[in-house]
C-alpha atoms as a PDB file:
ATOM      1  CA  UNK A   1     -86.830 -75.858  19.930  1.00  0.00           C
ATOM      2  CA  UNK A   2     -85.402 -73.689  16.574  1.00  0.00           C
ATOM      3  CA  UNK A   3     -87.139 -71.049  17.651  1.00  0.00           C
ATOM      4  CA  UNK A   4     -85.786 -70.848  21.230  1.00  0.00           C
ATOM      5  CA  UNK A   5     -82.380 -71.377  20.522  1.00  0.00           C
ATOM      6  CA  UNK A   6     -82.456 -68.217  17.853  1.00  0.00           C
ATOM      7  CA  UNK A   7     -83.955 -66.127  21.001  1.00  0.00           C
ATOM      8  CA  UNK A   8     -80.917 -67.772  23.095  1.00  0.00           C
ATOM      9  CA  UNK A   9     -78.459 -66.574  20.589  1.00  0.00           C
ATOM     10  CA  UNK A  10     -79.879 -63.164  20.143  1.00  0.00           C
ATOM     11  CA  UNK A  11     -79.402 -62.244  23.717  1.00  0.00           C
ATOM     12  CA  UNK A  12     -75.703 -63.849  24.178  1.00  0.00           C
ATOM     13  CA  UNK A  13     -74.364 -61.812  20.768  1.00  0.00           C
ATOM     14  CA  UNK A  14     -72.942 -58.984  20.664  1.00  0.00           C
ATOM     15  CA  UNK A  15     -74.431 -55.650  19.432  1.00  0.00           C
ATOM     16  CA  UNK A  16     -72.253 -56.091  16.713  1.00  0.00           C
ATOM     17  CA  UNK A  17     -73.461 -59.515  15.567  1.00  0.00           C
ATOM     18  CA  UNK A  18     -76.421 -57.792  15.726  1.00  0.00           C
ATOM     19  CA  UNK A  19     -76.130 -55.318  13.577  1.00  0.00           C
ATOM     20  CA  UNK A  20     -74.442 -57.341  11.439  1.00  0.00           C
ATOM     21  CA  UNK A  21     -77.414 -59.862  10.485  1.00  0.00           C
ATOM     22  CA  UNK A  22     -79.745 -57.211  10.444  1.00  0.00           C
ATOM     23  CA  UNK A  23     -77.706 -56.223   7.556  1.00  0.00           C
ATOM     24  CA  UNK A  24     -77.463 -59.040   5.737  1.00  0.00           C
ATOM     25  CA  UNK A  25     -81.077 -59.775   5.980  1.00  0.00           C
ATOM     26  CA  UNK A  26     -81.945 -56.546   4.148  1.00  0.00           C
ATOM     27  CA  UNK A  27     -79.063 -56.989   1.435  1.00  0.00           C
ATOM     28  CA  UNK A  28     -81.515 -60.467   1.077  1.00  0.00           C
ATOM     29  CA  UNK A  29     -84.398 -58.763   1.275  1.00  0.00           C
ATOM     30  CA  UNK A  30     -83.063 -55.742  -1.272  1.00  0.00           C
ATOM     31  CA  UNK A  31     -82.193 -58.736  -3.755  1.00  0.00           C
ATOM     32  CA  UNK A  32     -78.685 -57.303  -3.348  1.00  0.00           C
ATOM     33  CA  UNK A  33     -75.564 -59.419  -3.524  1.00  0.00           C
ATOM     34  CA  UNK A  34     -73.889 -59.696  -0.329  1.00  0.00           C
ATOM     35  CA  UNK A  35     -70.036 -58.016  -0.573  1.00  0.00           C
ATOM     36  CA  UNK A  36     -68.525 -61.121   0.698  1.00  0.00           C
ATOM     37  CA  UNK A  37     -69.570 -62.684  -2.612  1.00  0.00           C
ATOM     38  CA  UNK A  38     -68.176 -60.312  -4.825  1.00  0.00           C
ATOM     39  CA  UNK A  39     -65.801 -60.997  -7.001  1.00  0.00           C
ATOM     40  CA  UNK A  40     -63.127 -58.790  -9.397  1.00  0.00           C
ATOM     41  CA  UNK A  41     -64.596 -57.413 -12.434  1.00  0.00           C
ATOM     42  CA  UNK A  42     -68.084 -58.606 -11.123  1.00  0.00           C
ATOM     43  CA  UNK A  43     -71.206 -55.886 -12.118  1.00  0.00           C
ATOM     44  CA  UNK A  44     -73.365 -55.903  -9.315  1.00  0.00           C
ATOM     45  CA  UNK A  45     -75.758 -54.136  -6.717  1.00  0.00           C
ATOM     46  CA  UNK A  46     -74.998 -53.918  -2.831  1.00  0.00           C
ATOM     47  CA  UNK A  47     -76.860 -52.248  -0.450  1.00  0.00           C
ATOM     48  CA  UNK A  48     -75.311 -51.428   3.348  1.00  0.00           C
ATOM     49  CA  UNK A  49     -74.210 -48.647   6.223  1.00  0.00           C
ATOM     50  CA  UNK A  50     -71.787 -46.363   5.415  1.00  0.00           C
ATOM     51  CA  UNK A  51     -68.980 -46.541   8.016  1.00  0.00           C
ATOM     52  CA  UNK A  52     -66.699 -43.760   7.255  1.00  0.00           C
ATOM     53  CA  UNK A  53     -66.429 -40.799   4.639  1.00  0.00           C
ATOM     54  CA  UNK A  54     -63.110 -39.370   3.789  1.00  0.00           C
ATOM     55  CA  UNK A  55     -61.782 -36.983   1.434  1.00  0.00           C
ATOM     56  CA  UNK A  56     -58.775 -38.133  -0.382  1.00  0.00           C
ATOM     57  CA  UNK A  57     -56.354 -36.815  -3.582  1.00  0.00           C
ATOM     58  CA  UNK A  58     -56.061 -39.632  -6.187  1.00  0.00           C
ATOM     59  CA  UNK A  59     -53.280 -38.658  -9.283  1.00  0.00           C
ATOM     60  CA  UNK A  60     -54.218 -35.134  -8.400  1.00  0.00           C
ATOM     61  CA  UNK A  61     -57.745 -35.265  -8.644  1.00  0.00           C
ATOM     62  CA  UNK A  62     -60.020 -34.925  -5.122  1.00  0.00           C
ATOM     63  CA  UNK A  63     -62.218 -38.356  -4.749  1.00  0.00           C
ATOM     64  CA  UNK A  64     -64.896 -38.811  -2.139  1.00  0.00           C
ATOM     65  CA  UNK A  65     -64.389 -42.077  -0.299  1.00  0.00           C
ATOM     66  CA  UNK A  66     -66.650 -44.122   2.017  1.00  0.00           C
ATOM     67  CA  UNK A  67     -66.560 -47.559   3.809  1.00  0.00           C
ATOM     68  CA  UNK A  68     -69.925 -49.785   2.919  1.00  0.00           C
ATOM     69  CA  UNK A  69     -70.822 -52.760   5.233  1.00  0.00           C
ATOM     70  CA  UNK A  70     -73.171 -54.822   4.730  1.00  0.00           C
ATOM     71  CA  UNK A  71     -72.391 -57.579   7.669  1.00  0.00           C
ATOM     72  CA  UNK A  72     -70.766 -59.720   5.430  1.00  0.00           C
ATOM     73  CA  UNK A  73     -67.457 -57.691   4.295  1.00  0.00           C
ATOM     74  CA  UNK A  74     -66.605 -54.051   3.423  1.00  0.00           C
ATOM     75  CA  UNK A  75     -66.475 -52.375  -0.054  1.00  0.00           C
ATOM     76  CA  UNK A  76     -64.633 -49.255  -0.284  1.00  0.00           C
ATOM     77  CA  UNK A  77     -66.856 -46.861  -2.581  1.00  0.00           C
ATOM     78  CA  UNK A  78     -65.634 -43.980  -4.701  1.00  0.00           C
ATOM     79  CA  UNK A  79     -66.602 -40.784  -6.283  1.00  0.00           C
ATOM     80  CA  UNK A  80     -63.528 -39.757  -8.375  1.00  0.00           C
ATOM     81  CA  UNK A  81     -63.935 -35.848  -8.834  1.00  0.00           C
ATOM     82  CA  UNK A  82     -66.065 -35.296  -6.137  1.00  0.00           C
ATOM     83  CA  UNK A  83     -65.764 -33.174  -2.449  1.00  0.00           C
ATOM     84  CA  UNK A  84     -69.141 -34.194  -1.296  1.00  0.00           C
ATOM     85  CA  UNK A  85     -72.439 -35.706  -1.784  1.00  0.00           C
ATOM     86  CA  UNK A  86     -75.582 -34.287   0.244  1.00  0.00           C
ATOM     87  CA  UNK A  87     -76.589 -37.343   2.125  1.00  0.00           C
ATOM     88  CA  UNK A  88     -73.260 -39.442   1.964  1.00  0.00           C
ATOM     89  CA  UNK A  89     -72.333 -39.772   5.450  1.00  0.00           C
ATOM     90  CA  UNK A  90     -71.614 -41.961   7.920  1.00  0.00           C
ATOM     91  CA  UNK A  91     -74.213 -44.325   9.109  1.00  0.00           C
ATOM     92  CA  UNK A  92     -76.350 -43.478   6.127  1.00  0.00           C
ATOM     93  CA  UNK A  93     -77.725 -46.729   4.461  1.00  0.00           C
ATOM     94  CA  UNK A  94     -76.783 -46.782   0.642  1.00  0.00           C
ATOM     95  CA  UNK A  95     -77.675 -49.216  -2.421  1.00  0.00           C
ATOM     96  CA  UNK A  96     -74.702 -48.966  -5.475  1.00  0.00           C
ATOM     97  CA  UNK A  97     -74.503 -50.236  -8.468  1.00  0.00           C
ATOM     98  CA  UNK A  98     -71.304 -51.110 -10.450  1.00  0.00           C
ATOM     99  CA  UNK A  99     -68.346 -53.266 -11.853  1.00  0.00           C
ATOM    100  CA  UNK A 100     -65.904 -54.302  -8.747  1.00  0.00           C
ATOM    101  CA  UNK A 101     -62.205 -53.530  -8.932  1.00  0.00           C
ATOM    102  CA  UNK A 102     -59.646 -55.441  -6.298  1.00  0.00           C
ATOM    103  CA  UNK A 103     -56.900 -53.002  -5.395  1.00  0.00           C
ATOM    104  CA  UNK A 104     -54.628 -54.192  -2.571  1.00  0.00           C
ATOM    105  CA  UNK A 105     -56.772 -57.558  -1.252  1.00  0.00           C
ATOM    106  CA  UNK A 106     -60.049 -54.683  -0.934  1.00  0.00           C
ATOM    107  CA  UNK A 107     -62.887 -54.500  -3.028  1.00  0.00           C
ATOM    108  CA  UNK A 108     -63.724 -50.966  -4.543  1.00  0.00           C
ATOM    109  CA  UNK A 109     -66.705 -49.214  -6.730  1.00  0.00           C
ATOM    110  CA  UNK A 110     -65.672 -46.254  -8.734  1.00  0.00           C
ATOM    111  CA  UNK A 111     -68.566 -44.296  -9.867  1.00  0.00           C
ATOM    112  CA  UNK A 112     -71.467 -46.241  -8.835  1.00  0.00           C
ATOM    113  CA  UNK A 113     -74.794 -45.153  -9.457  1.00  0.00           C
ATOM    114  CA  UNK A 114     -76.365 -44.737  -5.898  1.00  0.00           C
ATOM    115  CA  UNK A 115     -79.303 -44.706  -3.762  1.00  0.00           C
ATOM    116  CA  UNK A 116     -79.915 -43.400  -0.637  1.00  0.00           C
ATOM    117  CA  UNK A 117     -81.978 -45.592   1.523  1.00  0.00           C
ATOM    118  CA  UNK A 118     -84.594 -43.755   4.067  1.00  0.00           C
ATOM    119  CA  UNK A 119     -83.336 -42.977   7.423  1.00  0.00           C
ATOM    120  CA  UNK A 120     -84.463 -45.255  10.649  1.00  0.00           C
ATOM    121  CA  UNK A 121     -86.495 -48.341   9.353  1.00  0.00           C
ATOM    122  CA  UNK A 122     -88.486 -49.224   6.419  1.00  0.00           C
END
């Protein structure tokens, strides 16, 4: 009967649902934590699809920012310094490493280390 009702499910969510547990099964699967779990000042690893990638000025200085979600929550991610990264782009898959910072209710990574997951699956 479990197994039915999963196949149920699958075909009344939405593509987004979708997506969205197919991410958090690899952040499992990765041995990542999950960004919902995060907490302030917390050193950890996250893996997930970059949403968006935006150049932005912070106190002067050009920073690289992107949108990580891993179907549990976002994490904003920043380079400070940086105009661009070959292969940081939107829909890329990305694992990061690094202390979490709070700023405004959102969770941010300045200056993770990185690592670009393949394209298209494993």
């Amino acid at each position: 009967m479990g197994r039915f009702r999963r196949m149920l499910d699958r075909l009344s969510s939405s593509q987004e649902d979708l997506e969205s547990e197919e991410l958090r099964e690899d952040a499992e699967t990765a041995g990542c934590i999950k960004i919902g779990d995060c907490r302030d000042r917390q050193i950890v690893t996250v893996t997930g699809t970059l949403r968006t990638v935006t150049l932005r000025p912070r106190a002067g200085v050009p920073a690289l920012e992107a949108e990580l979600f891993d179907g549990s929550a976002a994490l904003d991610v920043v380079w400070l310094g940086r105009r661009s990264i070959v292969g940081i782009e939107p829909g890329r898959r990305l694992i990061a490493s690094g202390r979490i910072s709070m700023s405004r209710g959102r969770r941010v990574l300045f200056n993770p280390k990185y690592e670009l997951r393949p394209l298209g699956r494993e």
